[in-house]
Protein backbone atom coordinates (compact mmCIF):
# COMPACT_ATOMS: atom_id res chain seq x y z
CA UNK A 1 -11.88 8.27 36.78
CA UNK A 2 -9.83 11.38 37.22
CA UNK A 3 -6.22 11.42 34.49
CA UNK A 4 -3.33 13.35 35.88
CA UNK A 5 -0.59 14.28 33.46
CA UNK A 6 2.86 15.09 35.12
CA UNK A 7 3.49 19.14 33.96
CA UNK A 8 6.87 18.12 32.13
CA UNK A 9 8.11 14.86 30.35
CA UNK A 10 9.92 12.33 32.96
CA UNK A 11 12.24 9.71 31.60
CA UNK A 12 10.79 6.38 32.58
CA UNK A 13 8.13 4.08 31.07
CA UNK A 14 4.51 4.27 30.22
CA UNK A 15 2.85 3.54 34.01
CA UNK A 16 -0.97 3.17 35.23
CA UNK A 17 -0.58 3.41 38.54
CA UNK A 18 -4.61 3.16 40.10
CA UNK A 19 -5.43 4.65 43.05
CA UNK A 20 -8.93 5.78 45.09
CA UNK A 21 -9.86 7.96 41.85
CA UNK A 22 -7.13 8.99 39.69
CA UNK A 23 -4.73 7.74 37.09
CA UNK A 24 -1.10 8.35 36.97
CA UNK A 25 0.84 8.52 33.68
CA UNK A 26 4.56 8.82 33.40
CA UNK A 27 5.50 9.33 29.68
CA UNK A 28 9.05 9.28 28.20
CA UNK A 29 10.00 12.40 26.24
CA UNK A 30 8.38 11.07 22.77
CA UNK A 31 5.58 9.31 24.63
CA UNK A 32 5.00 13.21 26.03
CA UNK A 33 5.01 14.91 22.52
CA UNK A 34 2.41 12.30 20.74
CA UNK A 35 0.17 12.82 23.76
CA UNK A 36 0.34 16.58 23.29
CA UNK A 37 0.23 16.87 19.38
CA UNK A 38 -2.67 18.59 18.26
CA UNK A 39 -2.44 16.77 14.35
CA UNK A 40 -5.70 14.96 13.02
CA UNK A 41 -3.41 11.96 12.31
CA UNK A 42 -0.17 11.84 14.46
CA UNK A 43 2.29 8.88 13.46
CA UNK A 44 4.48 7.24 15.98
CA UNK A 45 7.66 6.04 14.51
CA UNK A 46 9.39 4.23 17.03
CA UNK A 47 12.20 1.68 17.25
CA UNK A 48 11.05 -1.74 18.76
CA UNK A 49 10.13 -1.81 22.82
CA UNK A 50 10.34 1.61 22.55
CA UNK A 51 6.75 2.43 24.33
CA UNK A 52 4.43 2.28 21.41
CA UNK A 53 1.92 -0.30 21.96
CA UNK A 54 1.32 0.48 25.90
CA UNK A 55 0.84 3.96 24.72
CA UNK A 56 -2.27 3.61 22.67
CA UNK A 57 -4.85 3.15 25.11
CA UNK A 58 -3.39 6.03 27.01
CA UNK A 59 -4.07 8.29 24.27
CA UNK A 60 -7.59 6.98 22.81
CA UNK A 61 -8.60 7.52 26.56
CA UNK A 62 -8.15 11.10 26.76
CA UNK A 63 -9.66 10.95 23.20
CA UNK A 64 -12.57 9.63 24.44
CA UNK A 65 -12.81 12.12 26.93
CA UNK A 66 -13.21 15.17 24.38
CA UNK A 67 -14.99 13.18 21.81
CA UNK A 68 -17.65 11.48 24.52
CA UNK A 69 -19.83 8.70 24.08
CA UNK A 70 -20.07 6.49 21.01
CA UNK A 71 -18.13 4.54 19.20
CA UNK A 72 -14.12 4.24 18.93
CA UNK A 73 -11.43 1.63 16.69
CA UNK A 74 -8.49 -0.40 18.14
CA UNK A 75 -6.74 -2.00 15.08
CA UNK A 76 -3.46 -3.75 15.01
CA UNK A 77 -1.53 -5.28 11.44
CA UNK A 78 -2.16 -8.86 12.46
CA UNK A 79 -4.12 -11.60 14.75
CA UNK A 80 -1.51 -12.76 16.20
CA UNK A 81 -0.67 -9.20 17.09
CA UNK A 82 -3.87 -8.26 18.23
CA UNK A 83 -3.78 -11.82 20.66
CA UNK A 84 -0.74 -11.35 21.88
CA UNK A 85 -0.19 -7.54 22.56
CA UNK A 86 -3.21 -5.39 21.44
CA UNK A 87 -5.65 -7.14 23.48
CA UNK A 88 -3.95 -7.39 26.45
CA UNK A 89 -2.92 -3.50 26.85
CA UNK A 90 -6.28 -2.73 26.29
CA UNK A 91 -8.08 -5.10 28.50
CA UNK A 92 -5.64 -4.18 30.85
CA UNK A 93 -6.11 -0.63 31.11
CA UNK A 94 -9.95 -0.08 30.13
CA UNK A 95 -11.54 -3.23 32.23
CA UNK A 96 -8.75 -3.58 34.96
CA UNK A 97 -7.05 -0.43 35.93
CA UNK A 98 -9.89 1.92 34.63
CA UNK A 99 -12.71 0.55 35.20
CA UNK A 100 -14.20 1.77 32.59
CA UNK A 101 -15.70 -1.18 30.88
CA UNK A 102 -15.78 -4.81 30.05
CA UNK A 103 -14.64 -7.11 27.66
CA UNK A 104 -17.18 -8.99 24.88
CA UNK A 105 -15.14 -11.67 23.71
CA UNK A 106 -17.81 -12.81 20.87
CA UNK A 107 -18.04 -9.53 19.63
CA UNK A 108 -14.43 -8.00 20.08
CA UNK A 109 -15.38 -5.01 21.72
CA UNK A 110 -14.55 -3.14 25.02
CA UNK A 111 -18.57 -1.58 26.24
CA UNK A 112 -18.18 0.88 28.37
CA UNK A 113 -19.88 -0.08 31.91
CA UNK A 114 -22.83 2.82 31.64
CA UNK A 115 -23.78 0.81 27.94
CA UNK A 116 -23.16 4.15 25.75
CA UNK A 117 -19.34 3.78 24.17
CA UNK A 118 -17.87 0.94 22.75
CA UNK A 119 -13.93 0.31 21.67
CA UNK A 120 -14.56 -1.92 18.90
CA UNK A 121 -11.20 -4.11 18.39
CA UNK A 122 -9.98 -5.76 15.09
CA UNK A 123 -7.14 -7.11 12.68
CA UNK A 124 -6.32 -5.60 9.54
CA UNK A 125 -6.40 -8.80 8.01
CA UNK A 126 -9.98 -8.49 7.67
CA UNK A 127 -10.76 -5.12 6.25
CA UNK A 128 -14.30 -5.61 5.88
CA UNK A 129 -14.02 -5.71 10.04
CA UNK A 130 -12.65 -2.01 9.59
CA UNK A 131 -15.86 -0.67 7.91
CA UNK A 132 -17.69 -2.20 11.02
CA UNK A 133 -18.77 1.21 12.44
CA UNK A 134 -19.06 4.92 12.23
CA UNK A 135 -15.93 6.21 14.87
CA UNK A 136 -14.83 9.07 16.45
CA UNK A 137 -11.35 8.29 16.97
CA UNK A 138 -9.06 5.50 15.67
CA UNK A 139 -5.98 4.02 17.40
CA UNK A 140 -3.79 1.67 14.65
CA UNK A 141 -0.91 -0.28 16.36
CA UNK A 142 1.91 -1.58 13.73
CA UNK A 143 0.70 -0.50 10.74
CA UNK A 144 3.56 -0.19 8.98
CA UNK A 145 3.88 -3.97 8.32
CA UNK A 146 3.17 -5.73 4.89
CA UNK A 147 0.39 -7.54 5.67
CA UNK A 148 -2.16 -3.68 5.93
CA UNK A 149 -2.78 -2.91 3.09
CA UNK A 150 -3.32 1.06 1.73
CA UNK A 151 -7.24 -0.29 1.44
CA UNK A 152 -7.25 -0.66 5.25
CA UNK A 153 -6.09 2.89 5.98
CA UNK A 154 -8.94 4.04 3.47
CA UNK A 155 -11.11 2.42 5.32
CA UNK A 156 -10.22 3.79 8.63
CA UNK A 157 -10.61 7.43 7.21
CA UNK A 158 -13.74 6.37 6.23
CA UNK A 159 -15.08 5.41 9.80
CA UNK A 160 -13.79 8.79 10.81
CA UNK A 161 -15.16 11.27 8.33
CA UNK A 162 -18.21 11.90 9.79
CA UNK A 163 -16.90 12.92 13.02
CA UNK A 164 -13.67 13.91 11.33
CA UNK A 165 -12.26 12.16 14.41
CA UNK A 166 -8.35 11.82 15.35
CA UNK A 167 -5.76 8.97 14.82
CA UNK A 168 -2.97 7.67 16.25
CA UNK A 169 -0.43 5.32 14.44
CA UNK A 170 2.22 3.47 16.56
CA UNK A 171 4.57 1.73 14.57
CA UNK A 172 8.63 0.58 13.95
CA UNK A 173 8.66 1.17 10.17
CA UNK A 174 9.15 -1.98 7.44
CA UNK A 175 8.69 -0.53 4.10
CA UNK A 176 8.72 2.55 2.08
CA UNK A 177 5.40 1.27 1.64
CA UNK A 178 1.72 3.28 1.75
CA UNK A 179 2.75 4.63 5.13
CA UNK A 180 5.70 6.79 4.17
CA UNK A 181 3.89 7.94 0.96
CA UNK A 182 0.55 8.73 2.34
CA UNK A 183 1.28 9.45 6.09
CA UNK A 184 4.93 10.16 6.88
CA UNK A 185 6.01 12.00 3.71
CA UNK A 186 2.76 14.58 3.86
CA UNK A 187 3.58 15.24 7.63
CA UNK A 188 7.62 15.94 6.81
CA UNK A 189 6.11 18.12 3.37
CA UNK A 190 4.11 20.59 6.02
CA UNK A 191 0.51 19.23 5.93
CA UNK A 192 -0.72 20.28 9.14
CA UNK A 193 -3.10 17.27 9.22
CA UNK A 194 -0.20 15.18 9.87
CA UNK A 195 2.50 14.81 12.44
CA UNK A 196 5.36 12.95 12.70
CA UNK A 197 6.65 11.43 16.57
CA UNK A 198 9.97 9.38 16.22
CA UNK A 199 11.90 8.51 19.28
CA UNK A 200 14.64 5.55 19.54
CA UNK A 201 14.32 2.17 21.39
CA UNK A 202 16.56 3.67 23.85
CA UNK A 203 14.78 6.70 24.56
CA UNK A 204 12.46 4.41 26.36
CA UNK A 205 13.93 4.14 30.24
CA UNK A 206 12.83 0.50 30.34
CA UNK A 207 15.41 -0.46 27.23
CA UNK A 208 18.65 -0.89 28.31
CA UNK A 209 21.85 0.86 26.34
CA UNK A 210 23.88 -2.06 26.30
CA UNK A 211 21.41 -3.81 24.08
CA UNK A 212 20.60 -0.73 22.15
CA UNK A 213 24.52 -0.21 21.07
CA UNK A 214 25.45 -4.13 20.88
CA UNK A 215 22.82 -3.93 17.81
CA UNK A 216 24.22 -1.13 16.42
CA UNK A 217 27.62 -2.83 16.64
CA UNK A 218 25.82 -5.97 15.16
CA UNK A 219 23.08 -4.83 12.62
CA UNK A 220 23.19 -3.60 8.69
CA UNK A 221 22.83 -0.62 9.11
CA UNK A 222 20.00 0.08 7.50
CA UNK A 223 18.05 -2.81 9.54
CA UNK A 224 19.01 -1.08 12.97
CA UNK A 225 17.78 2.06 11.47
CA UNK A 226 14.62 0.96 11.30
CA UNK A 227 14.27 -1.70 14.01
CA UNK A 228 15.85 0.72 16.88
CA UNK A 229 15.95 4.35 15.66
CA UNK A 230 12.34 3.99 13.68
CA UNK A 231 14.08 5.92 10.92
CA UNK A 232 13.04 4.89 7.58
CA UNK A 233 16.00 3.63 5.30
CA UNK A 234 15.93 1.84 1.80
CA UNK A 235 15.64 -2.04 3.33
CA UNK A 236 17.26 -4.70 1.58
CA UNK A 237 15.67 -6.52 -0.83
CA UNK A 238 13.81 -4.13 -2.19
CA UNK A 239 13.12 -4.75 -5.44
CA UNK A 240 11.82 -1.60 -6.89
CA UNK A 241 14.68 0.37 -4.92
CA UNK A 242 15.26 2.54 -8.37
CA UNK A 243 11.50 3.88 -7.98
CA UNK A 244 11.62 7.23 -6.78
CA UNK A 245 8.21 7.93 -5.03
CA UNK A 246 8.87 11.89 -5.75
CA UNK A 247 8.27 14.70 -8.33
CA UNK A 248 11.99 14.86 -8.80
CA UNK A 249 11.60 11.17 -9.97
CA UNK A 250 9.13 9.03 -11.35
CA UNK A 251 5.98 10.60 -9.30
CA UNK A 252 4.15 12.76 -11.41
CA UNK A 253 0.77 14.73 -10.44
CA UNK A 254 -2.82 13.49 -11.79
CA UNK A 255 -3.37 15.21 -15.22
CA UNK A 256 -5.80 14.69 -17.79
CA UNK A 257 -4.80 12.36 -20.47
CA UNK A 258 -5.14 13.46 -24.33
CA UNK A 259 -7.91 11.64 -26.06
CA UNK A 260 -5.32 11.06 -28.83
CA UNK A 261 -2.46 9.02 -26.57
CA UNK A 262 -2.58 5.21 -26.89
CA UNK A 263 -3.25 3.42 -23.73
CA UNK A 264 -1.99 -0.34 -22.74
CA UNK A 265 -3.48 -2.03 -19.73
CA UNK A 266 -1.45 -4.67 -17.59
CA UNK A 267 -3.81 -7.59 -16.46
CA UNK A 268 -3.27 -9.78 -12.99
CA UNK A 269 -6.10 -12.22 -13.01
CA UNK A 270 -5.71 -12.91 -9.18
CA UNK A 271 -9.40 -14.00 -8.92
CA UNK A 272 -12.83 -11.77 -8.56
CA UNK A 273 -11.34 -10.07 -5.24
CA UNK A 274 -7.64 -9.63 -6.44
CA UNK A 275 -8.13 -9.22 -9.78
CA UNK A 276 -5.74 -5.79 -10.87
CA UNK A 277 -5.64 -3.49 -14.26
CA UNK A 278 -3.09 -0.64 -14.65
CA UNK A 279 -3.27 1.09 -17.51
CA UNK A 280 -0.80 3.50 -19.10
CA UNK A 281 -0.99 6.09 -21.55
CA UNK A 282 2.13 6.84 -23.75
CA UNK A 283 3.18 10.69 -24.76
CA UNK A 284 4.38 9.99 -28.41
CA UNK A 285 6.10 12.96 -28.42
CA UNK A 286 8.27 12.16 -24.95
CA UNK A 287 7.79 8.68 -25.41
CA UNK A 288 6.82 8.37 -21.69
CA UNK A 289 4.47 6.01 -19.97
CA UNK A 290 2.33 7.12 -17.31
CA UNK A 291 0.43 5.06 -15.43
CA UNK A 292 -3.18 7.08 -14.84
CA UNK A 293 -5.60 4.43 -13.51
CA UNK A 294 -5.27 1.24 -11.06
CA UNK A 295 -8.28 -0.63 -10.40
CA UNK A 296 -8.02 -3.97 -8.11
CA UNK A 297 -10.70 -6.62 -6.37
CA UNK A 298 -14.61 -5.75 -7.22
CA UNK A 299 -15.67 -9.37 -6.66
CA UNK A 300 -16.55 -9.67 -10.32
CA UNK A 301 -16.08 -12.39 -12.80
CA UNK A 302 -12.83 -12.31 -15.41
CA UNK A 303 -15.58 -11.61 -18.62
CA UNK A 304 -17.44 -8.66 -16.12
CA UNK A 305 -14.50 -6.76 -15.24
CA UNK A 306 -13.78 -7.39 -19.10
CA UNK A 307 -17.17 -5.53 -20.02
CA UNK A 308 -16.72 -2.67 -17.02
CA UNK A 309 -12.68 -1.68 -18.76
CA UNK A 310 -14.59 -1.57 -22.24
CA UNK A 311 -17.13 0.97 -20.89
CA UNK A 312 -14.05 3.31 -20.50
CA UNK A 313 -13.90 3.90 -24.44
CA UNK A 314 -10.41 4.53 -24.79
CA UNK A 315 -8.09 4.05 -27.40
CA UNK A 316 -6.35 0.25 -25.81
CA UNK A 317 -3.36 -0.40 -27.95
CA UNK A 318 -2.65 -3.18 -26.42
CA UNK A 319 -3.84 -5.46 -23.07
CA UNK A 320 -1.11 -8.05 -21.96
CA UNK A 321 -1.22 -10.16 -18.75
CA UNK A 322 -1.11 -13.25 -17.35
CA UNK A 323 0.44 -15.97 -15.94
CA UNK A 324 1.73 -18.96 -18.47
CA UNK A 325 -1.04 -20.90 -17.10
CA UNK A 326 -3.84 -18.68 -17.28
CA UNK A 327 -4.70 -19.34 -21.53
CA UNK A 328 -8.53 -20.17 -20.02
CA UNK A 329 -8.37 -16.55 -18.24
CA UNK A 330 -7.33 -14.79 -21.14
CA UNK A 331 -10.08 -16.83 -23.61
CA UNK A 332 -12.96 -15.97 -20.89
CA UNK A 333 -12.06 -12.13 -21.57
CA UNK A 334 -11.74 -13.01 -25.21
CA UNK A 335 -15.27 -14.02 -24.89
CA UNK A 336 -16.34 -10.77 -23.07
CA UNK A 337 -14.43 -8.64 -26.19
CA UNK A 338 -10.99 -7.90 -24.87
CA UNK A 339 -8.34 -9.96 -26.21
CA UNK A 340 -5.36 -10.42 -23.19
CA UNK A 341 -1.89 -10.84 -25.16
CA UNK A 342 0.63 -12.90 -23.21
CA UNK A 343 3.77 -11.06 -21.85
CA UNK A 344 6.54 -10.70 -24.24
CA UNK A 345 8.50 -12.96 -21.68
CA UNK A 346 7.81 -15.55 -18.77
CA UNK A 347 10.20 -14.96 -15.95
CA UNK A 348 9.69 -12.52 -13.45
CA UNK A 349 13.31 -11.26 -13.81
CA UNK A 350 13.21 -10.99 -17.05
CA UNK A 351 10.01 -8.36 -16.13
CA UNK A 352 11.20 -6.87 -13.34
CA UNK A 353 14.73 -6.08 -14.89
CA UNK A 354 11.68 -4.44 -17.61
CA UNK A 355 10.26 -1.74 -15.21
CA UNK A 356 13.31 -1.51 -13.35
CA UNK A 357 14.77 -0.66 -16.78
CA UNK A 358 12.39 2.04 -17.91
CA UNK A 359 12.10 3.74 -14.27
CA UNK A 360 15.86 4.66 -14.18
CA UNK A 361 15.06 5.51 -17.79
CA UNK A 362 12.40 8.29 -16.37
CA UNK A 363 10.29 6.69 -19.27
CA UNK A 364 7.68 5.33 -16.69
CA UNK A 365 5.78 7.80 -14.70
CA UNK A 366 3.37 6.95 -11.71
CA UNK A 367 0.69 9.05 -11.06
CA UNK A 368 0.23 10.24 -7.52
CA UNK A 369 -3.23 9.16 -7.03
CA UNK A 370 -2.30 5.59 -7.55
CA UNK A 371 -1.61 4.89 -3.95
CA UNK A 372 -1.70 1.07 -4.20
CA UNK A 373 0.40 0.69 -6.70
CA UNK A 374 2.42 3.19 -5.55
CA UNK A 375 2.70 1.07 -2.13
CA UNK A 376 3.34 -1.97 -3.74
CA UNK A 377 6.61 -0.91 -5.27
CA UNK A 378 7.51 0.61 -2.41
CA UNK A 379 7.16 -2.66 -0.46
CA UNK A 380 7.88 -5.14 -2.98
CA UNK A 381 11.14 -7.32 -1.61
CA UNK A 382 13.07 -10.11 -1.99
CA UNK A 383 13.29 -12.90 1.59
CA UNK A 384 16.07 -12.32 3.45
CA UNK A 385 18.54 -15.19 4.53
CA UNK A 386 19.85 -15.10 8.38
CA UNK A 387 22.38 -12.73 7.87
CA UNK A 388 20.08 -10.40 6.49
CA UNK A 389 20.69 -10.77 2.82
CA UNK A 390 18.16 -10.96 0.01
CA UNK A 391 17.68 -14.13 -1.32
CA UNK A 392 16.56 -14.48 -5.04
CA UNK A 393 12.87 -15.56 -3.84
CA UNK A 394 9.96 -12.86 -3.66
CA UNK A 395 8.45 -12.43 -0.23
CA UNK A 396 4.89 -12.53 -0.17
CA UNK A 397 4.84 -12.56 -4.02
CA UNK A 398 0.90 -13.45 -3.98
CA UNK A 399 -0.04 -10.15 -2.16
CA UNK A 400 0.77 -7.86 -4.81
CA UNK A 401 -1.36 -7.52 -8.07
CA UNK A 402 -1.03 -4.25 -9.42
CA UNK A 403 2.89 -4.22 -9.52
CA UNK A 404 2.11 -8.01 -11.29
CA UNK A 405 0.16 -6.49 -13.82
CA UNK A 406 2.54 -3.40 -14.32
CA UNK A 407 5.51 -6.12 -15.20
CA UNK A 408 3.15 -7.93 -17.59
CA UNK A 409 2.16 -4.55 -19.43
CA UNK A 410 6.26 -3.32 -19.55
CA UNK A 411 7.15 -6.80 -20.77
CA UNK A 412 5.84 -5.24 -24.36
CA UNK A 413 7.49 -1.55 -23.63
CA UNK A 414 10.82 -1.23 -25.04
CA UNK A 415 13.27 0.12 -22.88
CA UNK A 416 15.37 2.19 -26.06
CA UNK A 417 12.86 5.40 -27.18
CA UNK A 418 10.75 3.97 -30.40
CA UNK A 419 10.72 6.14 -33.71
CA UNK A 420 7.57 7.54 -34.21
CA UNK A 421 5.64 4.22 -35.47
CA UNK A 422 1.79 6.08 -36.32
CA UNK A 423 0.62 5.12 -39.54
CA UNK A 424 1.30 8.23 -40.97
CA UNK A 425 4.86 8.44 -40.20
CA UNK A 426 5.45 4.86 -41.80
CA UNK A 427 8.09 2.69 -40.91
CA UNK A 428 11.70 3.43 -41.31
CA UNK A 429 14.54 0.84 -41.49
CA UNK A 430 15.33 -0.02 -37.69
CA UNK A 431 15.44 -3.01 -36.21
CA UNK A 432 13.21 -2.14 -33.56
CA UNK A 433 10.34 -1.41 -36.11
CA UNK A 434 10.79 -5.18 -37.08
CA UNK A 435 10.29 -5.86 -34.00
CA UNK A 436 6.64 -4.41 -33.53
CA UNK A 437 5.87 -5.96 -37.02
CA UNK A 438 6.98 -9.08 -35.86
CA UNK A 439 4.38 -8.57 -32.32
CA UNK A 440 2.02 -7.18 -34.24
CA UNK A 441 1.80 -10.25 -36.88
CA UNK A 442 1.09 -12.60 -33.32
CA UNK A 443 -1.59 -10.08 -32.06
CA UNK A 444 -3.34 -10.50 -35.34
CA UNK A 445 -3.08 -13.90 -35.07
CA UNK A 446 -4.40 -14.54 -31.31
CA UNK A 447 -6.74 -12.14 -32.36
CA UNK A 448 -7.72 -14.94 -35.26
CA UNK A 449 -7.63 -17.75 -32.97
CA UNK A 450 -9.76 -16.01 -30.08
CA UNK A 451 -12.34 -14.95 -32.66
CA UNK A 452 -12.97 -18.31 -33.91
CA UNK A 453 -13.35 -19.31 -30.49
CA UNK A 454 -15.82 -16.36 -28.93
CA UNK A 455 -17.65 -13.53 -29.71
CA UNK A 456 -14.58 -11.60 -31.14
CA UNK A 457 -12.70 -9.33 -29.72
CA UNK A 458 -12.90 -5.07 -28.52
CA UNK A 459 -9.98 -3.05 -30.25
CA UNK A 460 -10.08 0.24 -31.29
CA UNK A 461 -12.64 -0.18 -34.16
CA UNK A 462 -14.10 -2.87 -32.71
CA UNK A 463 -13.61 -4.94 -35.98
CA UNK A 464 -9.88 -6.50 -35.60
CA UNK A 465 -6.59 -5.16 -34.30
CA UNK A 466 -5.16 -2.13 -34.51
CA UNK A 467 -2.30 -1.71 -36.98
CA UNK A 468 -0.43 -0.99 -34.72
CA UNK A 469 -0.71 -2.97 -31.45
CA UNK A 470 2.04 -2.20 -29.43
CA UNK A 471 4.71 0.77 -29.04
CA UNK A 472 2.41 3.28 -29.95
C-alpha cells in the first residue's frame, strides 16, 4: 500500500485515513520534523497526548520500506503500557488499516502477510525479550520512565548493529536518568547520530489550550515542564540533585588509573542477578575519588563474583557493603578471600548526606563510561505526596544497586581532605588520623574473626590487612 505525505506540515493530529490503495498522514509540525530527520537515533520529547505513541508505527513503516524484509522491534517501558497503548496502535495500523500483516498473540509479533518481515513486540521489563532478534530498525515508546533500565537501551543497539539500523524514541521525560545522559545530552552536544524532536502537549491540534494553560496555572513548575512542554527540569525528589552529570562537575573522562592509587570497592549483595561493585580509586595527591569500574548482575554466586573482583589484582584498601542483615553475605565472601567491612553507619541518610557531601565537595568523580551508575543518580528520588512534594521514603529503592553500593563505600570516605596517611609519611596529631586507627583496629579484627571462620581473607599481601585500611 501506497504512503502519501502532505508537501508541508498541517496542524491537526496523526490520521490513517485508508482508501482503495493509499495511506493518508496528517502530521503536526513536530510529528513532521521526526518523520523527516535523517539521525540514526532521533528522540521524541514530547509533553503528554502530545502525538507520540500514534506516531511510531507511522514512522517504523516507512522504515520498513527502505530497510525491506526482515525483522523489526516495537518496545514500550512497561506491560501495562504495551496492553493498553502499544499494542493497540500497532495492531491498528499494520493488521487493520494497512493490511500489511497479522497479529500472533502467542508469540507477540506482527508477520507480515507474504511470511518474510516480522514486528516483533515486547516490554522492557524483560530485557532478555530485547535480545530476541537481529533488527533493522527499532521503535521504543516511553522510554524515559524508571522502570528501562540503561541495560535495555544496550540491548537495543545491540539488535541493530549489524544492520546499523535506525531508532525512534517517543517519550514525555521523568528523570535526568540514562536518557538525557546517553541520548538527549549527545544530540544537544552536536553528535550527528542523534537528534533531538520536542514539541508541547499543545502543539498537538487534538489537545485543547484551556487544559494546556489551566496546568500551567496549577502545576510546580518543574512538573508541567516535563509533563506538557517535554522539557527536562531537575524533578523533585531527586535525591542526588547536587550530582552534576558534566565535565564542569563531577563527570570526568575514562583515564587510566596509576598502579600505585588505593582502590575501595562498594558492595550491594542484591542476589546473583543484582548483585553491584563500584570501585574507586583515590588520587593521594588531590585526595579525589573516582569511581573507574561498575559491574552489576552476572548470575553468579556471592563467593564467585568474590573470586572474579580478586582476578583484577589491584591494590583494595578497603571493601565495605552491606545491609545490617547481610553478616552471612559478607562471611560467604570471607570464605571466597575478600573480607566485606560493614558501612561506617546504618541509615541511608546518614549515607546519602555521605556522597551528597563529597559531590558538592568535587572530591567524588564519576567516570563517564559508568552509564548505570551514572543513571541511577540521575534517577534516584524520593515518593511524592499529592501535592507533589517529596516525602522522606525512597521510590523504588530496590531497583538501584550501584548507587547502594556507592553509599556503602562513601560511608568510610571522609568528607574533610585526610593528611597524607602512607606509611611513610607517619601519622601526625589530628583527630582524624585517630580516627582511621580506630577503623583500622576493627578491620584487623573482622579480619581475625572471618579467618577463624574461612579460608582467610585477600588483602593486598594476601597475608592480613593492610596497615592502612581505609583513607588511603
Amino acid at each position: 500500500m501506497a504512503v502519501a505525505i502532505l508537501d508541508s506540515p498541517v496542524k491537526s493530529l496523526t490520521q490513517v485515513i485508508p482508501d482503495e490503495d493509499r495511506l493518508h498522514f496528517d502530521l503536526h509540525a513536530g510529528q513532521w520534523r521526526a518523520f523527516h530527520s535523517l539521525a540514526r537515533f532521533i528522540l521524541v520529547l514530547a509533553g503528554t497526548q502530545s502525538g507520540k505513541t500514534c506516531f511510531v508505527p507511522v514512522w517504523l513503516q516507512q522504515e520498513m520500506k527502505v530497510k525491506g524484509k526482515g525483522d523489526y522491534l516495537a518496545a514500550t517501558a512497561t506491560y501495562d503500557l504495551f496492553k493498553l497503548k502499544l499494542l493497540p496502535e500497532m495492531i491498528g495500523f499494520f493488521c487493520r488499516a494497512a493490511r500489511w500483516g497479522t497479529y500472533q498473540a502467542t508469540d507477540r509479533v506482527i508477520v507480515s502477510n507474504d511470511g518474510k518481515s516480522r514486528i516483533i513486540l515486547r516490554s522492557a521489563e524483560s530485557e532478555g525479550g530485547l535480545e530476541s532478534a537481529t533488527a533493522k530498525a527499532a521503535v521504543l515508546d516511553e522510554f524515559g520512565q524508571t522502570s528501562v533500565d540503561v541495560g535495555a537501551w544496550e540491548a537495543i543497539q545491540r539488535r541493530l548493529s549489524i544492520h546499523q539500523g535506525r531508532a525512534l524514541i517517543t517519550t514525555t521525560p521523568y528523570t535526568l536518568g540514562w536518557l538525557k545522559q546517553q541520548v538527549y545530552d549527545r544530540a544537544i552536544g552536536g553528535d550527528p547520530d542523534y537528534a533531538v524532536i520536542n514539541f508541547r502537549s499543545c502543539d498537538n491540534p487534538a489537545f485543547p489550550v484551556e487544559e494546556y494553560e489551566r496546568a500551567k496555572r496549577t502545576l510546580p513548575a518543574w512538573k508541567f515542564a516535563m509533563f506538557y512542554d517535554g522539557v527536562f527540569t531537575r524533578p523533585a525528589g531527586l535525591i542526588y540533585g547536587d550530582y552534576q552529570d558534566s565535565y564542569e562537575g563531577n563527570l570526568c573522562k575514562a583515564f587510566p588509573i596509576p598502579k600505585e592509587w588505593q582502590r575501595y570497592v562498594g558492595v550491594d549483595f542484591g542476589g546473583t542477578e543484582h548483585l553491584a561493585l563500584i570501585w574507586l580509586a583515590r588520587d593521594p595527591e588531590k585526595d579525589v575519588y573516582y569511581a573507574y569500574r561498575e559491574e552489576l548482575g552476572g548470575g553468579h554466586t556471592g563467593p564467585e563474583r568474590a573470586k572474579e573482583a580478586l582476578e583484577y589484582k589491584e591494590p583494595v584498601s578497603l571493601w565495605a557493603g552491606g545491609a545490617q542483615s547481610e553478616d552471612q553475605q559478607r562471611l560467604a565472601w570471607a570464605t571466597a578471600g575478600v573480607g566485606v567491612a560493614k558501612p561506617m553507619f546504618w541509615e541511608v541518610e546518614s549515607g546519602i548526606d555521605r556522597v551528597i557531601g563529597l559531590f558538592k565537595q568535587k572530591r567524588l568523580c564519576i567516570f563517564d563510561t559508568l552509564t548505570g551508575l551514572r543513571s541511577e543518580l540521575g534517577t534516584y528520588s524520593r515518593e511524592l505526596d499529592g501535592a507533589g512534594e517529596p516525602l522522606i521514603k525512597i521510590a523504588d529503592k530496590e531497583r538501584f544497586h550501584r548507587a547502594d553500593g556507592l553509599r556503602y563505600i562513601a560511608s568510610h570516605l571522609p568528607l574533610a581532605a585526610l593528611p597524607d596517611l602512607r606509611p611513610e609519611a607517619g601519622l601526625p596529631a589530628d583527630p582524624r588520623a585517630r580516627m582511621v586507627e580506630q577503623v583500622d583496629r576493627e578491620t584487623k579484627r573482622r579480619f581475625e574473626d572471618a579467618k577463624r571462620g574461612g579460608e582467610g581473607i585477600h588483602w593486598l599481601d594476601q597475608a592480613g590487612p593492610p596497615e592502612r585500611g581505609w583513607g588511603g
